[in-house]
N, C-alpha and C. Protein backbone atom coordinates (compact mmCIF):
# COMPACT_ATOMS: atom_id res chain seq x y z
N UNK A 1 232.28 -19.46 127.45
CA UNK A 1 232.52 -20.03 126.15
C UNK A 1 233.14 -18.95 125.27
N UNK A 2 234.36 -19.34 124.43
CA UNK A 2 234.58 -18.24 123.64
C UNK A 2 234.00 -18.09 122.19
N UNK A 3 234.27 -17.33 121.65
CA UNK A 3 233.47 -16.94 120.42
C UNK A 3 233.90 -17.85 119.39
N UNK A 4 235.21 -18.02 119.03
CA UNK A 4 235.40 -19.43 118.34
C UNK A 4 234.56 -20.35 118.62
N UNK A 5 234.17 -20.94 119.72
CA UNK A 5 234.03 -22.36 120.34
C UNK A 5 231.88 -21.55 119.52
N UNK A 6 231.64 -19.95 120.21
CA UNK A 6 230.21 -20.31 119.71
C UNK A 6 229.64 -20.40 117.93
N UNK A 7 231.06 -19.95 117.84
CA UNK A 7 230.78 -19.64 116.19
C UNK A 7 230.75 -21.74 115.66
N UNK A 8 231.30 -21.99 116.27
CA UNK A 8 231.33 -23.54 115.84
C UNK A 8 229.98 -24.10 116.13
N UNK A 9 229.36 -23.92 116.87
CA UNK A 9 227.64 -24.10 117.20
C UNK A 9 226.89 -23.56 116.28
N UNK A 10 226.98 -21.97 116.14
CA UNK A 10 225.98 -21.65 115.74
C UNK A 10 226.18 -21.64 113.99
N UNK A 11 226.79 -21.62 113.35
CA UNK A 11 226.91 -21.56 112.11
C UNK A 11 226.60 -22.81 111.51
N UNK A 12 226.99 -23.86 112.03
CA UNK A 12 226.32 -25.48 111.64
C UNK A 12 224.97 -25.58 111.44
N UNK A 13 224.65 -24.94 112.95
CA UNK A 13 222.88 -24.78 113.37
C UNK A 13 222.10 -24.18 112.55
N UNK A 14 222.86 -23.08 111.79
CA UNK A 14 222.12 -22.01 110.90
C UNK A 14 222.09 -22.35 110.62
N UNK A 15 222.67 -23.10 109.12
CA UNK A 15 222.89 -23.68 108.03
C UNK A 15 222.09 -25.10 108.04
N UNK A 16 221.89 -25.88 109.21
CA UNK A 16 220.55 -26.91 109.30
C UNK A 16 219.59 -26.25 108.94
N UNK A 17 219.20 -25.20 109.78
CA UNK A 17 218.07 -24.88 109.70
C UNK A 17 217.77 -24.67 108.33
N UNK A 18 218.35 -23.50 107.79
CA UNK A 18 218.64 -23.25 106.33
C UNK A 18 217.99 -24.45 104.98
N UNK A 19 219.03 -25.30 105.58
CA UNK A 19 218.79 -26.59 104.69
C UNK A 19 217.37 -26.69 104.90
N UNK A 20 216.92 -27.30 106.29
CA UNK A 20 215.61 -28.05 106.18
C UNK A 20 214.62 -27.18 105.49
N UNK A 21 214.72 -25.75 105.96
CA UNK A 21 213.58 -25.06 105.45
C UNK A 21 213.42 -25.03 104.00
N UNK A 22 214.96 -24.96 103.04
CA UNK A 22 214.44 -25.13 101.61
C UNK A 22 214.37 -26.50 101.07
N UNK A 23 214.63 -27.43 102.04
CA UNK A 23 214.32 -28.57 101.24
C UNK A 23 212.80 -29.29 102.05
N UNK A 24 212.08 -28.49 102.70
CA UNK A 24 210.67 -28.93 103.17
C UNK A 24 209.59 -28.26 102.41
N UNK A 25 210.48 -26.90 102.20
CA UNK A 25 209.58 -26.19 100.93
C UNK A 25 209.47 -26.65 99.87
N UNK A 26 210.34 -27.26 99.29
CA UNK A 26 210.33 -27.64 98.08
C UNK A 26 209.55 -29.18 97.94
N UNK A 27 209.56 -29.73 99.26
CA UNK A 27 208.26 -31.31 99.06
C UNK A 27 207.21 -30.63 99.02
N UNK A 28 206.59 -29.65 99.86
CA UNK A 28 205.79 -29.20 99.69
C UNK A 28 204.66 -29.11 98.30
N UNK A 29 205.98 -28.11 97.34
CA UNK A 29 205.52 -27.36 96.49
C UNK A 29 205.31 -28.63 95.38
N UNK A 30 205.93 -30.07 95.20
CA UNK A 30 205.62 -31.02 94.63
C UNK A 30 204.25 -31.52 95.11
N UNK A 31 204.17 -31.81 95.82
CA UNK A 31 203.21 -32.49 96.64
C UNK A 31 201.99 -32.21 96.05
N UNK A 32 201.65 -30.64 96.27
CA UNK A 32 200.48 -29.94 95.92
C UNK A 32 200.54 -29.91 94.22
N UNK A 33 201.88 -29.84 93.62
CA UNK A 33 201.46 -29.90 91.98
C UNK A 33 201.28 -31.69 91.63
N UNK A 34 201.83 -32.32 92.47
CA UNK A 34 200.98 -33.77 92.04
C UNK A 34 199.51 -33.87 92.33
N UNK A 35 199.11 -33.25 93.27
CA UNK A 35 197.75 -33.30 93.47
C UNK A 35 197.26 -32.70 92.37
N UNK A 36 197.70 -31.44 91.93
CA UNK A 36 196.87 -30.60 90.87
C UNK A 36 196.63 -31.32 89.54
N UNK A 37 197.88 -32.16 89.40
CA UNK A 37 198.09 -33.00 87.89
C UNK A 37 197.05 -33.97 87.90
N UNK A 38 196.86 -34.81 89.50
CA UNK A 38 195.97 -35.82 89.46
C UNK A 38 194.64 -35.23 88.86
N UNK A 39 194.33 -34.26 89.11
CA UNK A 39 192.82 -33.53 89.35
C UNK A 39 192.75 -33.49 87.80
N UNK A 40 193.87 -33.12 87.00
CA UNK A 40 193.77 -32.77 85.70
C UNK A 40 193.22 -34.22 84.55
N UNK A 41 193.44 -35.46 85.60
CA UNK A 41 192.88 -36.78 85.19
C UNK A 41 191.04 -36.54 85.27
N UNK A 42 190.43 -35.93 85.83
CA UNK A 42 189.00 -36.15 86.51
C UNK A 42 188.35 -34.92 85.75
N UNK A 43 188.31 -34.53 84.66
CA UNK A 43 187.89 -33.52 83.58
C UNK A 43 186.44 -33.82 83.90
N UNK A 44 185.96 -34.95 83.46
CA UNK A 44 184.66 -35.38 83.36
C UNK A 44 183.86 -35.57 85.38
N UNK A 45 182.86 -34.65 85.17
CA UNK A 45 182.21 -35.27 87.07
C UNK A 45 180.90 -34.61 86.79
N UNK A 46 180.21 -35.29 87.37
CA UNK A 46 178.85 -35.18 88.18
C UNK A 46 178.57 -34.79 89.43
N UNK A 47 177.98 -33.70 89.89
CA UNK A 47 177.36 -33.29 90.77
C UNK A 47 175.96 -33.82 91.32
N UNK A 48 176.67 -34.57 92.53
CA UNK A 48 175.19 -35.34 93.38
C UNK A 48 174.35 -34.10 94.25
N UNK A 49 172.77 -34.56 94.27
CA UNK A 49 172.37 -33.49 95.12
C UNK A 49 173.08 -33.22 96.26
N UNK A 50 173.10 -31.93 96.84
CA UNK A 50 173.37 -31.56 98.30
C UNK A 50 172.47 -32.10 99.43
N UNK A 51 173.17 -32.58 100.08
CA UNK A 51 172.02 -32.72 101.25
C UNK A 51 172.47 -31.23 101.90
N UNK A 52 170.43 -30.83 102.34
CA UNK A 52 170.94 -29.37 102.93
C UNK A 52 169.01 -29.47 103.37
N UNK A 53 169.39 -28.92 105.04
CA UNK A 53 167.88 -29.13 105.66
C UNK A 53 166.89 -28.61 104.48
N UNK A 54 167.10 -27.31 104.31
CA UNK A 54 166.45 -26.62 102.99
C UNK A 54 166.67 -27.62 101.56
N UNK A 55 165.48 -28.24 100.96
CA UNK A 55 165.59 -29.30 99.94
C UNK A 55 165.88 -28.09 98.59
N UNK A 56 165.18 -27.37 98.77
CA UNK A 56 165.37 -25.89 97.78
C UNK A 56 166.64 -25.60 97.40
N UNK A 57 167.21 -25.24 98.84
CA UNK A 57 168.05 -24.64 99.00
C UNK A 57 169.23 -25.42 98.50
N UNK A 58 169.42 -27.03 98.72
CA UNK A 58 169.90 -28.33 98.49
C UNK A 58 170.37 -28.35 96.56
N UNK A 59 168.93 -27.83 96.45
CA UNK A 59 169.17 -27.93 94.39
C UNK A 59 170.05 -26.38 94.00
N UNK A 60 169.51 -25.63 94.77
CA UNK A 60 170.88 -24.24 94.75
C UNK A 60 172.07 -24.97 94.40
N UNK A 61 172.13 -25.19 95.31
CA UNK A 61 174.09 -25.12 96.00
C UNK A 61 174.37 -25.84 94.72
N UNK A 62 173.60 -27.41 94.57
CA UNK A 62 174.17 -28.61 93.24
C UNK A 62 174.29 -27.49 92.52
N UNK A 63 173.25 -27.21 92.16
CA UNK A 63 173.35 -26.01 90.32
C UNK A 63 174.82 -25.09 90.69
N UNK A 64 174.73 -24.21 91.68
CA UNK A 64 175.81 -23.52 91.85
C UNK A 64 177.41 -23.84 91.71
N UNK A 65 177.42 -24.79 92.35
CA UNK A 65 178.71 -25.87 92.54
C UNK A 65 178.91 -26.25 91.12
N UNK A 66 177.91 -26.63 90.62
CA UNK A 66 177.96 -27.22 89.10
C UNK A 66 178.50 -26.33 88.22
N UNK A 67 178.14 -25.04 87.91
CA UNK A 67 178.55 -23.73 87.70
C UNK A 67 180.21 -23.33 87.79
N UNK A 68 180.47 -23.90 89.41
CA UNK A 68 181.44 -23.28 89.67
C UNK A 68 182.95 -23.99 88.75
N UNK A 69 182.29 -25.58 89.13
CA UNK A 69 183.53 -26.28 88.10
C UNK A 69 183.52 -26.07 86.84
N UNK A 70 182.61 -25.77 86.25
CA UNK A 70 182.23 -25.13 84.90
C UNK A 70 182.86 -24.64 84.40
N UNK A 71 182.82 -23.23 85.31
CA UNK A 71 183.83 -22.28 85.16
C UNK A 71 185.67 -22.39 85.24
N UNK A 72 185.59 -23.50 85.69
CA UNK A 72 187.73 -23.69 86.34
C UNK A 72 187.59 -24.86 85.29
N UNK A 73 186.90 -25.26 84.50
CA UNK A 73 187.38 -25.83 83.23
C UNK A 73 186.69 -27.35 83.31
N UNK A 74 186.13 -27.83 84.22
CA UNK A 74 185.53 -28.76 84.42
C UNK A 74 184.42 -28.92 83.67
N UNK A 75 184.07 -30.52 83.02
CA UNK A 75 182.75 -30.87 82.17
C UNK A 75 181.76 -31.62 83.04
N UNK A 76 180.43 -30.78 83.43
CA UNK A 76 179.94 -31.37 84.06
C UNK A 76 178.51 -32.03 83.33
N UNK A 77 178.05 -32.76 83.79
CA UNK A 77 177.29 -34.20 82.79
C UNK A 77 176.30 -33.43 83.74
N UNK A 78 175.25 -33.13 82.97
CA UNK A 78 173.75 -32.84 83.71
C UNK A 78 172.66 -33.84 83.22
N UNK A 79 171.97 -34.30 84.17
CA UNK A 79 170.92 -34.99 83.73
C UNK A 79 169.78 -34.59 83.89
N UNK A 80 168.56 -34.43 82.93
CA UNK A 80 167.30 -33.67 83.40
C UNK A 80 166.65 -34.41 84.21
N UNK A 81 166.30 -35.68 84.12
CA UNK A 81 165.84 -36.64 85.18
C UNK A 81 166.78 -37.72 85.63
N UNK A 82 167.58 -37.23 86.88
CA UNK A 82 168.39 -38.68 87.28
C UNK A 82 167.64 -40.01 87.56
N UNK A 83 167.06 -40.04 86.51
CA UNK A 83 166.51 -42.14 87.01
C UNK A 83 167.43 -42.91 87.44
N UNK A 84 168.68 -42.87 86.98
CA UNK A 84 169.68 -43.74 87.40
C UNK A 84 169.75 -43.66 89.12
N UNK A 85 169.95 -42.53 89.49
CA UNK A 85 170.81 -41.85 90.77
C UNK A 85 170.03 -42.22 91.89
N UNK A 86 170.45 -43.41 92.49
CA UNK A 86 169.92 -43.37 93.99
C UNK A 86 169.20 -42.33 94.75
N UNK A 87 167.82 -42.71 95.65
CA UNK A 87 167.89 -41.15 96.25
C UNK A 87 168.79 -41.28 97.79
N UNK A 88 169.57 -40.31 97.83
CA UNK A 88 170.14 -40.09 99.20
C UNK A 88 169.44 -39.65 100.41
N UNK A 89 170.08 -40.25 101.72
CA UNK A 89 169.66 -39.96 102.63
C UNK A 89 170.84 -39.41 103.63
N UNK A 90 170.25 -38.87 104.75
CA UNK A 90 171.25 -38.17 105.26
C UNK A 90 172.68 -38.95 106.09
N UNK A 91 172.35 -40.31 105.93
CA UNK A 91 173.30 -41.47 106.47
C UNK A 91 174.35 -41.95 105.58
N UNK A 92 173.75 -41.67 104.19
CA UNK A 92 175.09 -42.23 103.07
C UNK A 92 175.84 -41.11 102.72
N UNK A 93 175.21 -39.72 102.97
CA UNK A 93 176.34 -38.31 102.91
C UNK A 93 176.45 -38.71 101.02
N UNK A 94 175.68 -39.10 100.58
CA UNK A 94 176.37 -38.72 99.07
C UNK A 94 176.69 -40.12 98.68
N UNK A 95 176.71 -41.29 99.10
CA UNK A 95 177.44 -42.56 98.53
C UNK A 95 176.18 -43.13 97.38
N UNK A 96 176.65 -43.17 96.27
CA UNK A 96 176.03 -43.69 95.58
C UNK A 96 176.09 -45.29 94.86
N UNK A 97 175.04 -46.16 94.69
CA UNK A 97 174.96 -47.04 94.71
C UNK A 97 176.01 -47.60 93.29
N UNK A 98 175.96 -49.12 93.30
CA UNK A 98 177.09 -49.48 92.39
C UNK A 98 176.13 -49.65 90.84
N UNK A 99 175.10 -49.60 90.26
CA UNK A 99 174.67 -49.47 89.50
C UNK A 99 174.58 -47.92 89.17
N UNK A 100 174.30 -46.63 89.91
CA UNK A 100 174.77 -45.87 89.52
C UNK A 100 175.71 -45.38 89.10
N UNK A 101 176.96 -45.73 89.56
CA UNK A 101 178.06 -45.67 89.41
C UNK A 101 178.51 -46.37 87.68
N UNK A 102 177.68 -47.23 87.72
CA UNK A 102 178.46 -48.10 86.47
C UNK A 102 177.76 -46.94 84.90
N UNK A 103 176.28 -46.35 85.54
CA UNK A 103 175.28 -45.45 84.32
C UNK A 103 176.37 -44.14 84.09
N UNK A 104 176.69 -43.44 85.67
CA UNK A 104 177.49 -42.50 85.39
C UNK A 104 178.59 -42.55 84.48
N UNK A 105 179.55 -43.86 84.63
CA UNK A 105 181.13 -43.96 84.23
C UNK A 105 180.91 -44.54 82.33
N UNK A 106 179.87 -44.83 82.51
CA UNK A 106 179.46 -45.60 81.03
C UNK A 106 179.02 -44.40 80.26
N UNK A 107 178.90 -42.88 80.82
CA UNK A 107 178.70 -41.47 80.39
C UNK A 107 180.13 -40.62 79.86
N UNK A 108 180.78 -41.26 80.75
CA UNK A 108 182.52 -41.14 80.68
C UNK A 108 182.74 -39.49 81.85
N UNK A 109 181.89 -39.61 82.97
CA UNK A 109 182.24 -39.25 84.40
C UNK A 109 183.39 -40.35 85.45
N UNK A 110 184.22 -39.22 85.23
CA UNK A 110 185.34 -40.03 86.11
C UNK A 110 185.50 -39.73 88.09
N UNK A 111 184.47 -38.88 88.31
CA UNK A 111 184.56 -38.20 89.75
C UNK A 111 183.30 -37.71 89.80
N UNK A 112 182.94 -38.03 90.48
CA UNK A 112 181.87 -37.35 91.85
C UNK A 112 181.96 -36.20 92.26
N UNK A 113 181.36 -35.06 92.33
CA UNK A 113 181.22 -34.53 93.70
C UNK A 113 180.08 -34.39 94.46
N UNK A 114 180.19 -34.75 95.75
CA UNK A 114 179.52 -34.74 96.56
C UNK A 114 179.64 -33.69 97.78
N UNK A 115 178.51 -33.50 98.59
CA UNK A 115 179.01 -32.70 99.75
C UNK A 115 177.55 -32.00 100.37
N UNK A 116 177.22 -30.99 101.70
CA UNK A 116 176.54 -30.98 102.17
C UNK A 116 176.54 -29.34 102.63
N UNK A 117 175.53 -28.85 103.16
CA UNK A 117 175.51 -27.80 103.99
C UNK A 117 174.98 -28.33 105.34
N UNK A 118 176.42 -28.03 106.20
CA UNK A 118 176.56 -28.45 107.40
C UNK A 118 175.50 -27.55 108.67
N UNK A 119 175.66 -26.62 108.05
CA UNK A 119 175.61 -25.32 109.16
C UNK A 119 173.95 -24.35 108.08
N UNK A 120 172.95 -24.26 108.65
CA UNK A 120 172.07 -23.06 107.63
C UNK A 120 170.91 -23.06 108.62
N UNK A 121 170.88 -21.49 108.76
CA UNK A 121 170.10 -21.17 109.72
C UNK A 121 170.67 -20.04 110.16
N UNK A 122 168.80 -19.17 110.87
CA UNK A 122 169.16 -17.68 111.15
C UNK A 122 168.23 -17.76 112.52
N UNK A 123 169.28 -16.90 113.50
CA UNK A 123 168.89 -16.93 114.89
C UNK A 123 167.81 -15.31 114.89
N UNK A 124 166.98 -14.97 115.13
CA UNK A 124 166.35 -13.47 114.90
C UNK A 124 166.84 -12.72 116.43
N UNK A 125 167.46 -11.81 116.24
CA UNK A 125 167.85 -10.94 117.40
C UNK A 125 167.35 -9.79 117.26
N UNK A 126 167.26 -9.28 118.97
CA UNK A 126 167.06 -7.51 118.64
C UNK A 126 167.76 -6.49 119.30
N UNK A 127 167.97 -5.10 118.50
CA UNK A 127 169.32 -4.52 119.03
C UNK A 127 169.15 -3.42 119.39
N UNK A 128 169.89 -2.76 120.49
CA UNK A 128 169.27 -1.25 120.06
C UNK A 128 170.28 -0.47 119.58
N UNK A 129 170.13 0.60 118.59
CA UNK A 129 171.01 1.74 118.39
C UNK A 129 170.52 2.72 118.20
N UNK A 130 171.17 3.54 117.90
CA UNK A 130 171.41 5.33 118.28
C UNK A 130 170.95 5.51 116.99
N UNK A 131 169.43 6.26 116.73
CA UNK A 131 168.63 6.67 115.68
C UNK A 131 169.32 8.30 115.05
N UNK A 132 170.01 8.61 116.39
CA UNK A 132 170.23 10.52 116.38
C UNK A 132 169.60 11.36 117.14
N UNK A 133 168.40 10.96 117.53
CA UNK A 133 167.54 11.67 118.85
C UNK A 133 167.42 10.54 119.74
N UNK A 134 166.70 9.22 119.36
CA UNK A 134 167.12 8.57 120.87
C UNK A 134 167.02 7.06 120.35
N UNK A 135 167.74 6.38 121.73
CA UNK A 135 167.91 4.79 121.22
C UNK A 135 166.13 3.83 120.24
N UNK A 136 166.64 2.95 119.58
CA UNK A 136 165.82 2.23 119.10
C UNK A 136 166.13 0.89 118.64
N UNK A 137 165.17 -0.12 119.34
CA UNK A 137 165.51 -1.40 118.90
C UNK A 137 165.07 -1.81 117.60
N UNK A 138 165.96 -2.98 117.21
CA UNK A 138 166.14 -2.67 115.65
C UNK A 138 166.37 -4.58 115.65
N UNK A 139 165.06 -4.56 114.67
CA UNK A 139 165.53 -6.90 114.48
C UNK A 139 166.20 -6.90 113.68
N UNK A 140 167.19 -7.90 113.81
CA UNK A 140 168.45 -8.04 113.13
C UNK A 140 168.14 -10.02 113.03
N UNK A 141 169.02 -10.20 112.15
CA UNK A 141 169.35 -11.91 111.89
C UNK A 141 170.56 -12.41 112.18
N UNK A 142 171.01 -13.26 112.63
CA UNK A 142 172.10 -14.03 112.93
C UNK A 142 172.43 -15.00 112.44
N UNK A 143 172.82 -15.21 111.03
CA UNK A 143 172.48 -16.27 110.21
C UNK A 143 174.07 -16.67 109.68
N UNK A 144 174.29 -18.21 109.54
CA UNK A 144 175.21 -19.06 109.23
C UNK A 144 174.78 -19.88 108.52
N UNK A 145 175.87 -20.15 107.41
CA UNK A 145 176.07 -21.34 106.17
C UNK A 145 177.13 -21.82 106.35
N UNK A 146 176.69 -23.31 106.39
CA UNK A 146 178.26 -24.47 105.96
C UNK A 146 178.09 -24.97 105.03
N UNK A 147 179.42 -24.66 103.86
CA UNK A 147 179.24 -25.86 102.92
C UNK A 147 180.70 -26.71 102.42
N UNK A 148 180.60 -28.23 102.55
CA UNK A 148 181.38 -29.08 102.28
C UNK A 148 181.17 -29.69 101.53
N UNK A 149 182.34 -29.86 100.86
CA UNK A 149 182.32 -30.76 99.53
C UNK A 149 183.59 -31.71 99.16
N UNK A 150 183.73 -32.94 98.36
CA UNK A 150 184.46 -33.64 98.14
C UNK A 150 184.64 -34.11 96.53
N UNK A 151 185.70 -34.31 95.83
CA UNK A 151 185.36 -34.59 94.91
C UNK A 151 186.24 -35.49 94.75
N UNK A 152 185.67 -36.94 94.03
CA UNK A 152 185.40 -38.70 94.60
C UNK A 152 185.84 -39.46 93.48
N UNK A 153 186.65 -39.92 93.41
CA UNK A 153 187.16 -40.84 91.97
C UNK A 153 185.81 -42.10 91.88
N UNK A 154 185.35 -41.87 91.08
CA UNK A 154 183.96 -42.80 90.93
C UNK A 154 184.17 -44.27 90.84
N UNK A 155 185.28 -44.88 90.70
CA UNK A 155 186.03 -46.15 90.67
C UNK A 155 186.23 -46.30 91.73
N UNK A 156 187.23 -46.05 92.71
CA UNK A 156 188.32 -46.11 93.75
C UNK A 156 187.59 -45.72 94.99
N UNK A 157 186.58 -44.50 94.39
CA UNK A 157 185.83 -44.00 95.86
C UNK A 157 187.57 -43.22 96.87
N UNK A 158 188.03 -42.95 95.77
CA UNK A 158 189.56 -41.83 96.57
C UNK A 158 188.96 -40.54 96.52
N UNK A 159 189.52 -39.58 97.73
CA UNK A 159 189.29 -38.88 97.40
C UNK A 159 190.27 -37.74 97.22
N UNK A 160 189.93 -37.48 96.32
CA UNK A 160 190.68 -36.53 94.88
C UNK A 160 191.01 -34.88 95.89
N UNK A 161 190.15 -34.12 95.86
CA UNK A 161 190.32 -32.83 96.79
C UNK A 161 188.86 -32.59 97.56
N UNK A 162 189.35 -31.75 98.62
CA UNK A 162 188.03 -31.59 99.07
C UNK A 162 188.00 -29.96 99.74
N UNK A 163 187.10 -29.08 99.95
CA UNK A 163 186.95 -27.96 100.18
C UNK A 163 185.87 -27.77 101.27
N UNK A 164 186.09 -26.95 102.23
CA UNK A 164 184.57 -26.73 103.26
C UNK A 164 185.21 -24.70 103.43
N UNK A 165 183.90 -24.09 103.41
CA UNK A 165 183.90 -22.35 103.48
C UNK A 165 182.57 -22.43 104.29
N UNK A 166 182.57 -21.62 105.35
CA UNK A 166 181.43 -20.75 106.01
C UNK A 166 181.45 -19.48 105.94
N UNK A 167 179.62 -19.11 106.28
CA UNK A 167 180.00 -17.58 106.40
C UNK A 167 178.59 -17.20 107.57
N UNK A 168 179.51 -16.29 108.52
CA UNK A 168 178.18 -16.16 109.51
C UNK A 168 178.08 -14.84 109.32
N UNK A 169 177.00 -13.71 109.46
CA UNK A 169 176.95 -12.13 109.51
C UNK A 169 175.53 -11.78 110.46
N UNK A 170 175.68 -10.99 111.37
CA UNK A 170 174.30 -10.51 111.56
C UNK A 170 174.06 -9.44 111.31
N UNK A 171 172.96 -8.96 110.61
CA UNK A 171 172.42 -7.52 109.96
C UNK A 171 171.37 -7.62 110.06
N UNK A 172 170.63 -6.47 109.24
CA UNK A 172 169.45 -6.42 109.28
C UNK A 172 169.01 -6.79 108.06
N UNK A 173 168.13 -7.92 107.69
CA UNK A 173 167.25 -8.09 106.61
C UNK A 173 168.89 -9.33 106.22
N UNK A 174 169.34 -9.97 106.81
CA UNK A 174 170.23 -11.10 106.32
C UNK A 174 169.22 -12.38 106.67
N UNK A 175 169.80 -13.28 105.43
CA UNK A 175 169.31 -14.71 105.54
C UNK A 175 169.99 -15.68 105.35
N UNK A 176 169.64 -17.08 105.60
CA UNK A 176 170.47 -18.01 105.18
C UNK A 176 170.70 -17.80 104.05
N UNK A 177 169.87 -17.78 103.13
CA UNK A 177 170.79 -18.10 101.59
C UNK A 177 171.48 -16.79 101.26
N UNK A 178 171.45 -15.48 101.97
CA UNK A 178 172.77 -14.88 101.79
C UNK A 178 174.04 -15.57 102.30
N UNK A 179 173.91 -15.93 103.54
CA UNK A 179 174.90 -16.61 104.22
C UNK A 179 175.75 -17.49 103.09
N UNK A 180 174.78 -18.36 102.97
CA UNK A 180 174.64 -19.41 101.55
C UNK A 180 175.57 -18.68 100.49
N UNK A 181 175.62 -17.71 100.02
CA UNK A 181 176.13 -17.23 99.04
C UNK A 181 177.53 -16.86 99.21
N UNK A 182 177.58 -16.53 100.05
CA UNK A 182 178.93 -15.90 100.74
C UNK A 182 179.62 -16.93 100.30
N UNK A 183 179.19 -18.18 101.62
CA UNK A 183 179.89 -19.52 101.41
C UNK A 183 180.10 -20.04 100.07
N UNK A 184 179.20 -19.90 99.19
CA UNK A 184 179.46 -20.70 98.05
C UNK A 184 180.76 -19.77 97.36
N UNK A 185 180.46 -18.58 97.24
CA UNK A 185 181.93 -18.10 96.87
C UNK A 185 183.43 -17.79 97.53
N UNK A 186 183.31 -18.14 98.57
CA UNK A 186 184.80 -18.89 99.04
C UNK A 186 184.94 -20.32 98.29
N UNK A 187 184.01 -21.18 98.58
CA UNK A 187 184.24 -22.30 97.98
C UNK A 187 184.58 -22.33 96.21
N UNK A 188 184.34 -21.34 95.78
CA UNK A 188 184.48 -20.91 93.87
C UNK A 188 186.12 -20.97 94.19
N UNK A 189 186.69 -19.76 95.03
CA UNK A 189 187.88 -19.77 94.92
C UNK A 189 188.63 -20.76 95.24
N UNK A 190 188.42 -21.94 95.95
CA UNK A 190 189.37 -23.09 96.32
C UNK A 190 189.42 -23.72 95.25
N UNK A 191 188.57 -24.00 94.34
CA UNK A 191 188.07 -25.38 93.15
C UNK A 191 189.27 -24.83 92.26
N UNK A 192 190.09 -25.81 91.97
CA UNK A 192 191.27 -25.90 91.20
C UNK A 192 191.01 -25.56 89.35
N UNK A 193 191.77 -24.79 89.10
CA UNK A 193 191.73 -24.63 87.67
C UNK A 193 191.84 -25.37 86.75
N UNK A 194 191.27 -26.35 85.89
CA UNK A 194 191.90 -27.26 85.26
C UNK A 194 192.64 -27.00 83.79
N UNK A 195 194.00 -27.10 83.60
CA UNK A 195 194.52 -26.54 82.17
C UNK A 195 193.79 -27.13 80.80
């Protein structure tokens, strides 16, 4: 083939490519600022308990999470006694009933969030290492947190964005709710800023 004949191939080809890549970037970069604008509709939300084996641990994460939208500009509606609020079980993952729904939205909560710790729990291991004069076994923890979350147009039951962060470490003197913590602050950084 001569070089004319490849320059006629390949310069077309470039120039596709070219194209697609800035015009796939650029749906992209809409895409994600329509999502962000939607989110900027859902100011007002409520935080449902966590389901999380630990019931303790369960009112953490809510308070925390609650905190976190707090902070990215979000108004969150606290109630000292939810009488309204269904109690959940681990089969509805967070679905709340349609009379709740109507107490919440009549508060002027436009979204939900809901969500769970998937993963919590510490395996106890033992290790040995090098003291400086001679080996010694040493208990260590093996501990993992999952936490997922969704946040739920309280009408539509759409869902708006959703975020999941783990964190596993084994050390010495680690626990789940360090684990727990870790996770919850990855999850701080995903939660969208609201202007």
């Amino acid at each position: 083939m001569s070089r004319a004949a490849t320059r006629l191939f390949v310069i077309p080809g470039a120039l596709c490519a070219i194209l697609f890549v800035l015009l796939y970037g650029c749906a992209a970069k809409r895409e994600s600022a329509r999502h962000n604008n939607a989110i900027q509709d859902y100011r007002n939300i409520f935080v449902t308990p966590f389901i999380c084996p630990d019931q303790e641990a369960g009112k953490i994460v809510s308070d925390k999470i609650a905190r976190k939208f707090e902070y990215k500009g979000f108004s969150v509606l606290r109630l000292n006694k939810p009488k309204g609020i269904a109690k959940r079980d681990k089969e509805s993952a967070g679905d709340l009933q349609e009379p709740d729904n109507k107490m919440l939205a009549s508060r002027g909560v436009a979204a939900l969030v809901v969500g769970s710790t998937t993963k919590y729990g510490c395996q106890p291991k033992k290790e040995w290492v090098w003291t400086g004069y001679a080996p010694k076994q040493l208990s260590i923890n093996a501990c993992t947190a999952s936490v997922a979350l969704k946040l739920v147009d309280i009408h539509s039951g759409t869902i708006l964005w959703e975020a999941e962060a783990s964190h596993s470490e084994t050390a010495a003197g680690m626990t789940e709710r360090i684990a727990l913590e870790w996770a919850l602050a990855k999850i701080g950084e995903k939660i969208p800023t609201l202007k």
